[in-house]
Protein backbone atom coordinates (compact mmCIF):
# COMPACT_ATOMS: atom_id res chain seq x y z
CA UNK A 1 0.00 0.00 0.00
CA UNK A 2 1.00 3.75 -0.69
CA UNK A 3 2.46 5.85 2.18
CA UNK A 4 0.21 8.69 3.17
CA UNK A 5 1.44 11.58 1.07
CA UNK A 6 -0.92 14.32 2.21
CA UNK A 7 0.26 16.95 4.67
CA UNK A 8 -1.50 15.85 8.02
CA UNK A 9 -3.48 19.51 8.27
CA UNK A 10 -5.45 18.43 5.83
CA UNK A 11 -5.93 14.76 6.14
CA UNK A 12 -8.50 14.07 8.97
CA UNK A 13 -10.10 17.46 8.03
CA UNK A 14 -13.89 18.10 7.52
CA UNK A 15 -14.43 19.35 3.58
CA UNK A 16 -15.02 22.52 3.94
CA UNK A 17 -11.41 22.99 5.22
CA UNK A 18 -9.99 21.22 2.56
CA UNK A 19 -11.62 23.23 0.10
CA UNK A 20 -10.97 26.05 1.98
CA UNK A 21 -7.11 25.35 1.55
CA UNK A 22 -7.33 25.05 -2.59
CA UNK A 23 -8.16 28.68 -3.77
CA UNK A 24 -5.16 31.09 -4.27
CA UNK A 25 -6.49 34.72 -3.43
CA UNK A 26 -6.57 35.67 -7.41
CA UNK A 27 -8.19 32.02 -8.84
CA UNK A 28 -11.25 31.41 -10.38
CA UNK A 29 -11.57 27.98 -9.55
CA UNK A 30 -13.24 27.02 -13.33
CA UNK A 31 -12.78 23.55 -14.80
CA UNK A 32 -14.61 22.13 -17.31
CA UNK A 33 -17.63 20.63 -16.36
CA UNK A 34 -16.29 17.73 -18.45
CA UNK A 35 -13.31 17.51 -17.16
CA UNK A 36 -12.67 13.51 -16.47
CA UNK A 37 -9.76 12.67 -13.95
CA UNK A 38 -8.38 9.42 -13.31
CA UNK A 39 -7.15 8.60 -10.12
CA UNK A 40 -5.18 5.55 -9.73
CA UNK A 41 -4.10 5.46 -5.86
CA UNK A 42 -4.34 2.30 -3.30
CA UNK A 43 -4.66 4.39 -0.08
CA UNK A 44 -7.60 5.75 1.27
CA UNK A 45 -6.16 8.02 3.61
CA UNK A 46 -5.38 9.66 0.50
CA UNK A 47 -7.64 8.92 -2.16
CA UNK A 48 -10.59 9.89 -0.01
CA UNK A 49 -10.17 13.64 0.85
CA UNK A 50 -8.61 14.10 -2.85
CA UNK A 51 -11.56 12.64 -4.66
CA UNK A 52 -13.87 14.87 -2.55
CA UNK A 53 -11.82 18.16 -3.13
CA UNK A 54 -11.50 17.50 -6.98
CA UNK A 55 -15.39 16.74 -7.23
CA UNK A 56 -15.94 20.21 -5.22
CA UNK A 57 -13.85 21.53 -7.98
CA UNK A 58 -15.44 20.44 -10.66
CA UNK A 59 -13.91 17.62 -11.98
CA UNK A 60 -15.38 13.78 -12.84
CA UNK A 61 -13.31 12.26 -10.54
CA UNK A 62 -13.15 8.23 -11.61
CA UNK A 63 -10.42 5.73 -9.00
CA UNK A 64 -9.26 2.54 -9.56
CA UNK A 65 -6.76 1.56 -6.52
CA UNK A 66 -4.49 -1.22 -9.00
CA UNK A 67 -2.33 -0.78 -12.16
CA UNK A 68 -4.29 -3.03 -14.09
CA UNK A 69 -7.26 -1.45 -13.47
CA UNK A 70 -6.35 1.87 -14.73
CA UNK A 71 -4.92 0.16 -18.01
CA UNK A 72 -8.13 -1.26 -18.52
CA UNK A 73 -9.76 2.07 -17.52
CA UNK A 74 -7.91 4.48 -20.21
CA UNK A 75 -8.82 1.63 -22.27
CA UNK A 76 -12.31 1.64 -21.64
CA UNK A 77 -12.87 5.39 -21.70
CA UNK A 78 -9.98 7.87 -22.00
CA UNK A 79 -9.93 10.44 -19.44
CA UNK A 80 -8.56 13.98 -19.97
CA UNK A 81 -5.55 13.72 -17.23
CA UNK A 82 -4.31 10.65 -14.82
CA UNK A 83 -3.16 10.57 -11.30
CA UNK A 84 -1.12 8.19 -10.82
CA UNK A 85 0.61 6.31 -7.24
CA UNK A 86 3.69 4.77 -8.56
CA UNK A 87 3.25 2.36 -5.31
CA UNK A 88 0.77 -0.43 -6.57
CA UNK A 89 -0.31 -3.13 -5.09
CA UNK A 90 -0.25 -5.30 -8.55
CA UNK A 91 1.60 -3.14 -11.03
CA UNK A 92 4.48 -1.01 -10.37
CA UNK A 93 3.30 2.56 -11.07
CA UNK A 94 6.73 2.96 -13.77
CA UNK A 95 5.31 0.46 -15.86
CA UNK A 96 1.32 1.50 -15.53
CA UNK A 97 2.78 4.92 -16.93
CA UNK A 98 4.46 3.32 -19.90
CA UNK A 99 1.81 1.26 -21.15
CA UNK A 100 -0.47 3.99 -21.03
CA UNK A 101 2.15 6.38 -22.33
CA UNK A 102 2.36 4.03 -25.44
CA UNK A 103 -1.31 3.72 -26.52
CA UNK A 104 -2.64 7.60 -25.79
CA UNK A 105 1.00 9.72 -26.73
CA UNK A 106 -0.77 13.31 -25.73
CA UNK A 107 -2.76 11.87 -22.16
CA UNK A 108 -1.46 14.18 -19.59
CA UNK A 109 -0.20 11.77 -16.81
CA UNK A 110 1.08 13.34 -13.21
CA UNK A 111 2.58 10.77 -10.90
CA UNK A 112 2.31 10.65 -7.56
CA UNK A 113 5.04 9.31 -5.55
CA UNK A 114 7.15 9.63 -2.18
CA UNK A 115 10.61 8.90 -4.13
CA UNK A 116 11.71 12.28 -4.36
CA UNK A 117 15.15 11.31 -5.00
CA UNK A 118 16.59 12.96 -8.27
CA UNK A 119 16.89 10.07 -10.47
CA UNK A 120 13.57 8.90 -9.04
CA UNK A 121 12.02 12.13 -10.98
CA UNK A 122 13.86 11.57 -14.34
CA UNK A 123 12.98 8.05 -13.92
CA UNK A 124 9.44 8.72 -13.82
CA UNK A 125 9.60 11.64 -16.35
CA UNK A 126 11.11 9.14 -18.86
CA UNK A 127 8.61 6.35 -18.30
CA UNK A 128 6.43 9.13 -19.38
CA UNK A 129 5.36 10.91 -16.82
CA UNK A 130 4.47 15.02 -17.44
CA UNK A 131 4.42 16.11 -14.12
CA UNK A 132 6.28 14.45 -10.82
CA UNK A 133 4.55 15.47 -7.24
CA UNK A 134 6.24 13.96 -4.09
CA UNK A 135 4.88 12.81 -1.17
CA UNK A 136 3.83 14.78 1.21
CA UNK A 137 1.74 16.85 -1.01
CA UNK A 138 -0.10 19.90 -0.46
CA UNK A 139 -3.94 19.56 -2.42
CA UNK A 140 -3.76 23.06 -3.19
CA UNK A 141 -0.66 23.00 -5.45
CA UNK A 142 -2.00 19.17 -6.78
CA UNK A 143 -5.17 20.49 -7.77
CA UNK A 144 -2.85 23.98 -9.65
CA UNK A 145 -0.44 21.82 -11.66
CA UNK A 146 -3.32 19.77 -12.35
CA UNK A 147 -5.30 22.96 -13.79
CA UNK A 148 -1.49 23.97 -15.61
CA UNK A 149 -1.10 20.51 -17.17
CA UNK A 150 -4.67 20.73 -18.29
CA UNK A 151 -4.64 24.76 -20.29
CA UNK A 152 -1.17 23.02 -21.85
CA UNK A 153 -3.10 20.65 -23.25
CA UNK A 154 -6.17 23.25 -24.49
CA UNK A 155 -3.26 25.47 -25.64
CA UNK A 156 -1.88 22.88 -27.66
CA UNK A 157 -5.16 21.40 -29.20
CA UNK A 158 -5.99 24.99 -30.23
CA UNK A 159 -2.97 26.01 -31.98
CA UNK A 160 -3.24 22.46 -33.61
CA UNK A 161 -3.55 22.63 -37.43
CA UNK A 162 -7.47 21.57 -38.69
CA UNK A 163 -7.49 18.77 -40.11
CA UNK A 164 -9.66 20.26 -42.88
CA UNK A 165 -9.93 22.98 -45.18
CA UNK A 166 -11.95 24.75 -46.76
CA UNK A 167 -11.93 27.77 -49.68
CA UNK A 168 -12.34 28.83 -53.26
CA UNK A 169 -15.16 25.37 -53.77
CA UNK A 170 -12.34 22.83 -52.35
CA UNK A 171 -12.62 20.80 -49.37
CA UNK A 172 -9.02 19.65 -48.38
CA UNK A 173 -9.40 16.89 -45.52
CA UNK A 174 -5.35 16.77 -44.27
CA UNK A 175 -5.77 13.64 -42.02
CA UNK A 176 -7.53 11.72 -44.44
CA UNK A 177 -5.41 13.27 -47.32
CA UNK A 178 -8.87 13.42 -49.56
CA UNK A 179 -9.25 16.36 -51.75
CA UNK A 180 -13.35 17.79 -53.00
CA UNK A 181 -14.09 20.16 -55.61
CA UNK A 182 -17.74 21.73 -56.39
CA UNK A 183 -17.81 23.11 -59.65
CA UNK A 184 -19.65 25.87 -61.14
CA UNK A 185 -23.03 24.13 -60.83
CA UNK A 186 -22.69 23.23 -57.25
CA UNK A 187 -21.77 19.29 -58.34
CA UNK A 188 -19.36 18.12 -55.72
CA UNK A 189 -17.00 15.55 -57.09
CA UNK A 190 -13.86 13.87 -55.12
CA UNK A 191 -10.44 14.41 -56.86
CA UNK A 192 -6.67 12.84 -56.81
CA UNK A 193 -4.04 14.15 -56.24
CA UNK A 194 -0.25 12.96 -56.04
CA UNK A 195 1.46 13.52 -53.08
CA UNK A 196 3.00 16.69 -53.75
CA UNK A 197 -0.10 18.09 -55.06
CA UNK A 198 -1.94 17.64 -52.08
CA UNK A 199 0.76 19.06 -50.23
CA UNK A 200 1.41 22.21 -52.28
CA UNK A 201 -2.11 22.76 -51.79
CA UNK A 202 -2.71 22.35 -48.48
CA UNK A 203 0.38 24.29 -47.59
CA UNK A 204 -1.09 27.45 -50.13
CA UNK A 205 -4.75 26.90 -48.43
CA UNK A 206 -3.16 26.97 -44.41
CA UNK A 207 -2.38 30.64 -45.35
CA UNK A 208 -5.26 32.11 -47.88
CA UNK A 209 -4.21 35.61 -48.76
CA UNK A 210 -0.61 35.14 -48.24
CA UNK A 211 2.25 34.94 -50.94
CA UNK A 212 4.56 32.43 -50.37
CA UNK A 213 8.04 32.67 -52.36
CA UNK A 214 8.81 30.05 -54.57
CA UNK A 215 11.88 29.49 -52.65
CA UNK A 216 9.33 28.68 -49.12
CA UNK A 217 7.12 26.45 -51.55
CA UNK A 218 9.83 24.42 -52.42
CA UNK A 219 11.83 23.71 -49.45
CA UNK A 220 8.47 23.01 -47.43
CA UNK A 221 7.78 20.43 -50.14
CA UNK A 222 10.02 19.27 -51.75
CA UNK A 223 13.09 19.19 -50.01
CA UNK A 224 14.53 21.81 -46.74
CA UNK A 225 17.64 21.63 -48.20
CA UNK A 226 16.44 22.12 -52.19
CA UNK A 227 18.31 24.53 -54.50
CA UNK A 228 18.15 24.89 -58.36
CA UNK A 229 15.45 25.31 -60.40
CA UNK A 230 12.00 25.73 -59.51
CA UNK A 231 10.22 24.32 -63.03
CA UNK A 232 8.76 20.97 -60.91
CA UNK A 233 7.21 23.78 -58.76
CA UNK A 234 5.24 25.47 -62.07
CA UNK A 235 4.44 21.79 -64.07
CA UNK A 236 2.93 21.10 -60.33
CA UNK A 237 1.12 24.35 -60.28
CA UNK A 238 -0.10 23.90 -63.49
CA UNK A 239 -1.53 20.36 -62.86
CA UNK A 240 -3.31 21.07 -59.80
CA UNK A 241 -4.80 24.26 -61.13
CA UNK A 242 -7.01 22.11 -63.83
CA UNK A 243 -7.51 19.67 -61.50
CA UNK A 244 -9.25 22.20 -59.12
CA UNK A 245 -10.77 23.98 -61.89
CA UNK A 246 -8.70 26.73 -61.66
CA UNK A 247 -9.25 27.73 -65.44
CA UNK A 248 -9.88 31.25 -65.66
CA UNK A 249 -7.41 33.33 -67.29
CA UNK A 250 -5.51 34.42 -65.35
CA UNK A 251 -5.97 32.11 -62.83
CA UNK A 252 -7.68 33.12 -59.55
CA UNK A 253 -7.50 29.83 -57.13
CA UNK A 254 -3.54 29.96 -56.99
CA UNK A 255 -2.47 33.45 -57.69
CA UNK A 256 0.71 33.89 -59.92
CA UNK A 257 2.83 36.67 -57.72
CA UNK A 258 5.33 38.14 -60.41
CA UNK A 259 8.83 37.41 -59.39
CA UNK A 260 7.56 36.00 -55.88
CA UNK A 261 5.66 32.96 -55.82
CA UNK A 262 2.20 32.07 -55.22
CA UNK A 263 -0.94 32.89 -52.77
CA UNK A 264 -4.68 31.05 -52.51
CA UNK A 265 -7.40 33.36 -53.21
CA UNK A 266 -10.63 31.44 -50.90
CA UNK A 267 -13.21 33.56 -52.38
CA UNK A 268 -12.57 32.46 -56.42
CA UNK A 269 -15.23 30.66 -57.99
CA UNK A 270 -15.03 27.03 -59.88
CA UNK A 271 -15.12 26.79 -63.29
CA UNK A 272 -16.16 23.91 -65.43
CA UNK A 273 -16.42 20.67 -64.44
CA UNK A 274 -13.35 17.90 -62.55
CA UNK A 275 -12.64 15.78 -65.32
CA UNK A 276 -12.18 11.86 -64.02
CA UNK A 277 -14.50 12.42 -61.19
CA UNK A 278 -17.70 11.45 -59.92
CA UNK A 279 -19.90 13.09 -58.04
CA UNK A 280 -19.60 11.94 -54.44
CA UNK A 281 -22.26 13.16 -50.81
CA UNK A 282 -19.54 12.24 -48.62
């Protein structure tokens, strides 16, 4: 079983205490309603009063007191951040961490723990781990790096690139690398595209309005360390541009820059008809 790792002021102490111990003068004390914590902890002196503040704080609190259990528990339903006692009754708490770390890459996993020796820390931060609290623990700075771990995850799914895009009639999903064009009478037809097709386009459409120097276009495509001439970069140009019925004269989907390079113009309008398509509701 787990030491007890909270500070004895606040174990034994009624709720209201314990809450009263969490809020810095200056925080808000707002969590996602949906916010879905696993706790994976074998002691009850601990898991009790922590399970209790994190409710009062908003947070679906969900425990499991073995390693297998929480395996099978991310398994079952990912949560949105794990606690996690590295001293397990069944599992050590090193290994818990790195199967878990393996199947869900991005789960935010702090690890509980009263081996507070240095390499104990790098130990754990290698197995995985994003965040390292040692026993004794206060819940009010718990319950902050569990808020900080949490807005670096937000931050990082928000900056995220979309996975699709949309402008000038095409429909460019990036994960699923599919490419749609509606034409001029609203038919919506799926299209092919090579490889570096789909990726000149996608890297024109992630900044609509922007010139990008032939120079930019061809390192981020081709190759970072490309030099030479940049003729692939119009037959490519060319290609696409019919294939996404860019046919007006001149053309107003990818933007000829004099001298520069290229830009994606969203608002332009289809012309025609995609040739070697059919029309698709997906």
């Amino acid at each position: 079983m787990a030491d007890n790792g909270i500070k004895s002021p606040v174990t034994g102490a009624d709720d209201q205490v314990m809450e009263s111990t969490l809020r810095a003068p200056d925080d808000t004390g707002v969590v996602r309603t949906s916010t879905a914590v696993l706790l994976v902890e074998d002691d009850e002196r601990i898991s009790e009063p922590l399970i209790r503040v994190l409710r009062s704080e908003g947070f679906a609190v969900e425990h499991v007191d073995g390693g297998m259990s929480a395996i099978d528990s991310v398994a079952g339903a990912r949560p949105d951040l794990v606690l996690l006692d590295l001293t397990l009754p069944d599992i050590d708490g090193l290994d818990v961490c790195r199967k878990i770390r393996a199947g869900h890459p991005d789960l935010p996993i702090i690890m509980l723990t009263a081996r507070a020796e240095e390499m104990d820390v790098i130990v754990g931060l290698n197995a995985g781990a994003d965040d390292y609290v040692a026993k004794p623990f206060r819940l009010a700075e718990l319950v902050a790096r569990i808020r900080a771990r949490l807005r670096t995850v937000d931050h990082s799914t928000a900056s995220a690139p979309s996975g699709r895009l949309t402008g000038a009639g095409i429909e460019l999903d990036s994960d699923a690398r599919r490419c749609f064009v509606t034409d001029s009478r609203g038919a919506r037809a799926e299209i092919e595209l090579t490889t570096k097709e789909f990726d000149l386009l996608e890297l024109l459409m992630r900044q609509p309005g922007v010139t990008l120097k032939r120079e930019h276009i061809m390192s981020a495509v081709w190759d970072e360390n490309w030099w030479g001439s940049t003729r692939t970069l119009d037959t490519h140009t060319s290609t696409l541009r019919r294939k996404i019925l860019d046919d007006t004269d001149p053309p107003s989907k990818i933007v000829t820059v004099r001298g520069v390079g290229f830009r994606f113009d969203p608002s332009a309008l289809s012309s025609g008809s995609p040739s070697g398509t059919s029309p698709t509701g997906d």
